[in-house]
C-alpha atoms as a PDB file:
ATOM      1  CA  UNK A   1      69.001  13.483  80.286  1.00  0.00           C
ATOM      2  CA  UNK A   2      68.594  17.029  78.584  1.00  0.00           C
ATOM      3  CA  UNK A   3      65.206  16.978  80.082  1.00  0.00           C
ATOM      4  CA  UNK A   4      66.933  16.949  83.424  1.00  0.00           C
ATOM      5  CA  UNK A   5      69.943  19.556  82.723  1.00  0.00           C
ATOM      6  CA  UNK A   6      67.383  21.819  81.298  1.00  0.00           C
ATOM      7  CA  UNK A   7      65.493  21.714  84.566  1.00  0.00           C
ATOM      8  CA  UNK A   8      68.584  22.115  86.781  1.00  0.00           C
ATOM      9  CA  UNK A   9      70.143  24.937  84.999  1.00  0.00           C
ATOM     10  CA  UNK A  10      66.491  26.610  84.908  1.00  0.00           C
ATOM     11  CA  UNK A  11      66.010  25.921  88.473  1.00  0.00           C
ATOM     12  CA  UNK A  12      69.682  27.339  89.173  1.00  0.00           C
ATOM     13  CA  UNK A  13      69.195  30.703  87.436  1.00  0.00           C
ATOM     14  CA  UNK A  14      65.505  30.855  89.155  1.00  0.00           C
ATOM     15  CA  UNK A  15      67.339  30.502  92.736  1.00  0.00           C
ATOM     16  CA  UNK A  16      70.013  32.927  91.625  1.00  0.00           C
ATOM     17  CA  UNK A  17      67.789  35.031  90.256  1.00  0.00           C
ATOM     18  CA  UNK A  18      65.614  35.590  93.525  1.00  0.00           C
ATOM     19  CA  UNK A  19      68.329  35.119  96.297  1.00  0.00           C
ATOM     20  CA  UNK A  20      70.988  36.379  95.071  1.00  0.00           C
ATOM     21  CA  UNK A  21      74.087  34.118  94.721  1.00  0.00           C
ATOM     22  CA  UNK A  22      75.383  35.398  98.333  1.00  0.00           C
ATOM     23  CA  UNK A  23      72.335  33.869  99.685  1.00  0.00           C
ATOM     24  CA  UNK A  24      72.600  30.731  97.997  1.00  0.00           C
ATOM     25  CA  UNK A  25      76.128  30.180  99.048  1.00  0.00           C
ATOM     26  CA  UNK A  26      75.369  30.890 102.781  1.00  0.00           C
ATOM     27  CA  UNK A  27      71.934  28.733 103.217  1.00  0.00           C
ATOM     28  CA  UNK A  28      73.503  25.623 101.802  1.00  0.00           C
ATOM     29  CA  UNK A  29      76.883  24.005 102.476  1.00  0.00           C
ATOM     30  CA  UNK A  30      78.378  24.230  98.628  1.00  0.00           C
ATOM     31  CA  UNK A  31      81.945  24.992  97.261  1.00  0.00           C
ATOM     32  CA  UNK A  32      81.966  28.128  95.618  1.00  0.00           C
ATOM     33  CA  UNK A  33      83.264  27.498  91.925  1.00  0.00           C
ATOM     34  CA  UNK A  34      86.576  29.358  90.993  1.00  0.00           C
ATOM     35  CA  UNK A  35      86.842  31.107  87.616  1.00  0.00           C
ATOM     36  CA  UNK A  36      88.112  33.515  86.111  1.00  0.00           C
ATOM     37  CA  UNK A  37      86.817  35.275  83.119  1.00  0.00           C
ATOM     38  CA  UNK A  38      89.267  36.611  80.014  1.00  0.00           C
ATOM     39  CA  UNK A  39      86.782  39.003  77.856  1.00  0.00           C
ATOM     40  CA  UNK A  40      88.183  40.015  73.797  1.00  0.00           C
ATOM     41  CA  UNK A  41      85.738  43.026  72.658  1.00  0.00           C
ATOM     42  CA  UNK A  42      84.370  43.031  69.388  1.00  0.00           C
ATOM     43  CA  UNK A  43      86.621  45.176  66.529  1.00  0.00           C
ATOM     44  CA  UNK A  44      85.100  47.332  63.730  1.00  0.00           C
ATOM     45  CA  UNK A  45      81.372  46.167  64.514  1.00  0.00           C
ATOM     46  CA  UNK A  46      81.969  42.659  63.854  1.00  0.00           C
ATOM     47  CA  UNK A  47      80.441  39.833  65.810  1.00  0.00           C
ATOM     48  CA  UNK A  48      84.239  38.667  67.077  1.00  0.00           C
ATOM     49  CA  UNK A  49      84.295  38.892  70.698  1.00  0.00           C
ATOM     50  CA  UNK A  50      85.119  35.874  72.879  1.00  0.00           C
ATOM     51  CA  UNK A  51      84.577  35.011  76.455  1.00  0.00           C
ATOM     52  CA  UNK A  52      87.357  32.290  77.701  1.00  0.00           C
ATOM     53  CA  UNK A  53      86.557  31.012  81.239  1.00  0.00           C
ATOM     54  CA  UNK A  54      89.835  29.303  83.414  1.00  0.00           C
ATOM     55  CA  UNK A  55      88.614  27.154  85.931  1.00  0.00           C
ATOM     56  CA  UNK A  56      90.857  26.805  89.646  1.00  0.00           C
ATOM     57  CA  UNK A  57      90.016  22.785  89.240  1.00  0.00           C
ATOM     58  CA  UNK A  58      89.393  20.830  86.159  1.00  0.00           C
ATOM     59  CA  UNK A  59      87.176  22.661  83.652  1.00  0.00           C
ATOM     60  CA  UNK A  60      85.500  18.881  82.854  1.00  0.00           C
ATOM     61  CA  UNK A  61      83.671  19.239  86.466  1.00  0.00           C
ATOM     62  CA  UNK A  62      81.766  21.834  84.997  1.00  0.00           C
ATOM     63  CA  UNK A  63      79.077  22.832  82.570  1.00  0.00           C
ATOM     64  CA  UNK A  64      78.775  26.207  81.457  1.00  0.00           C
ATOM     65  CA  UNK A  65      75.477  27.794  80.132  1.00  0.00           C
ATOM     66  CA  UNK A  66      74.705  30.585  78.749  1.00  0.00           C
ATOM     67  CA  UNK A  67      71.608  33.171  77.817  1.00  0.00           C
ATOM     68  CA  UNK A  68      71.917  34.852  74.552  1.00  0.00           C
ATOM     69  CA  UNK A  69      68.858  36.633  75.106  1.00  0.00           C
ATOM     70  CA  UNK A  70      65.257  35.914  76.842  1.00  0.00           C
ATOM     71  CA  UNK A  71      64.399  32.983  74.525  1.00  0.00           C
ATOM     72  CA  UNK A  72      67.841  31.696  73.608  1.00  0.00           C
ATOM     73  CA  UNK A  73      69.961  29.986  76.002  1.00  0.00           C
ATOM     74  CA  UNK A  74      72.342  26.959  75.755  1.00  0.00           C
ATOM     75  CA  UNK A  75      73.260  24.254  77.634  1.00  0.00           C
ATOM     76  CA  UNK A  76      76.575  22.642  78.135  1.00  0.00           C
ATOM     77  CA  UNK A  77      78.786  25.117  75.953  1.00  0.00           C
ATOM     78  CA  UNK A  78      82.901  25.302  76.237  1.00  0.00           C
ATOM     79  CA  UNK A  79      84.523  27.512  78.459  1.00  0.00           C
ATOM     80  CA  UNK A  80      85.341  29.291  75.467  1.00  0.00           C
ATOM     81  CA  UNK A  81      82.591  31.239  73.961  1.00  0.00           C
ATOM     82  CA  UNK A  82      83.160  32.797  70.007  1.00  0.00           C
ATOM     83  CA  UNK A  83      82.535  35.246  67.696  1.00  0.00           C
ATOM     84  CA  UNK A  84      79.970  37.463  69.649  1.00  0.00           C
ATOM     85  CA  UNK A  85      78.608  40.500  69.089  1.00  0.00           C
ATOM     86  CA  UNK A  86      78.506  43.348  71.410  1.00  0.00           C
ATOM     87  CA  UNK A  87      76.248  42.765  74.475  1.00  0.00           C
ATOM     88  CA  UNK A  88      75.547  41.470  77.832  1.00  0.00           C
ATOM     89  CA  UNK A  89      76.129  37.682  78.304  1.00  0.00           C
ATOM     90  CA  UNK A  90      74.306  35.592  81.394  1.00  0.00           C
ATOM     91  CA  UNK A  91      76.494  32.660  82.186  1.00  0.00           C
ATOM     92  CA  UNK A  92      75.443  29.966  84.733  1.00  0.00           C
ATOM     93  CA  UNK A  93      78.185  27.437  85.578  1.00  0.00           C
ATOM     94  CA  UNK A  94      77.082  24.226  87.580  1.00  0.00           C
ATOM     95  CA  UNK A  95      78.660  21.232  89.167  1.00  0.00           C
ATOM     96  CA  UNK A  96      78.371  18.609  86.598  1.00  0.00           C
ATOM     97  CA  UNK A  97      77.990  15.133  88.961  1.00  0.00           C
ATOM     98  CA  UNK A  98      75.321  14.642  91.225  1.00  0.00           C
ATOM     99  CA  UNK A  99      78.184  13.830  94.247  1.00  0.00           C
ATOM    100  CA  UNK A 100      80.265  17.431  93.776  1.00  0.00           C
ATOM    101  CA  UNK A 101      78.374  20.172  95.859  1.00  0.00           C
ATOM    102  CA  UNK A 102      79.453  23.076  94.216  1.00  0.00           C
ATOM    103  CA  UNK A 103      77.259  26.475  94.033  1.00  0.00           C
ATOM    104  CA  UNK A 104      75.782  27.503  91.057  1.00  0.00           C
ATOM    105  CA  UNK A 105      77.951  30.270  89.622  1.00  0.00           C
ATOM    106  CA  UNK A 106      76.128  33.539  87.978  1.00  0.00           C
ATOM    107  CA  UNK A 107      78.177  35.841  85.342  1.00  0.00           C
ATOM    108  CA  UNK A 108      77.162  38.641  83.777  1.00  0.00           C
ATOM    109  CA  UNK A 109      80.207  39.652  81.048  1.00  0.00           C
ATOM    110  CA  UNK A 110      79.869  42.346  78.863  1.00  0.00           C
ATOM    111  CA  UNK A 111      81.400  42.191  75.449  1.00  0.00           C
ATOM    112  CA  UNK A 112      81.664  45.480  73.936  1.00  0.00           C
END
């Protein structure tokens, strides 16, 4: 099973990555995923910023991924993302059942 979400969110950023999400939401018949991202920036230096993601539907039809950096990435996080230092985050957020046909969603948030 991780083997398989690994491979689907790695697949999903690769797509992204080289069409463009525009593309990938015109060549296929997918719902575009609605959310909405809340950003708190870091105080004093600290590694306290948060990312909180609202979903339009149920946030459980979801999974949420993220990059950290080239070699770090996680699958499956909350839509609520914690103490984080300043930076650039890569989110991916996917369709979680086979049946939905959403379109991979690509977010690049910057915590400062």
């Amino acid at each position: 099973m991780i083997y398989s979400l690994k491979f689907r969110f790695l697949l999903s950023l690769a797509i992204l990555l080289f069409f463009g999400s525009q593309a990938v939401a015109q060549s296929s018949d997918c719902e575009e995923i609605q959310v909405t991202v809340k950003v708190v920036h870091t105080t004093e230096g600290n590694a306290n910023g948060e990312i909180h993601l609202s979903f339009a539907k149920s946030a459980s039809e979801f999974d949420v991924h993220w990059i950290k950096t080239s070699k770090e990435y996680e699958l499956n996080v909350k839509p609520d993302i914690l103490n984080l230092a300043k930076g650039t985050f890569t989110i991916m957020v996917t369709g979680k059942g086979e049946k939905e046909k959403y379109c991979p969603k690509h977010l690049e948030v910057k915590v400062q």
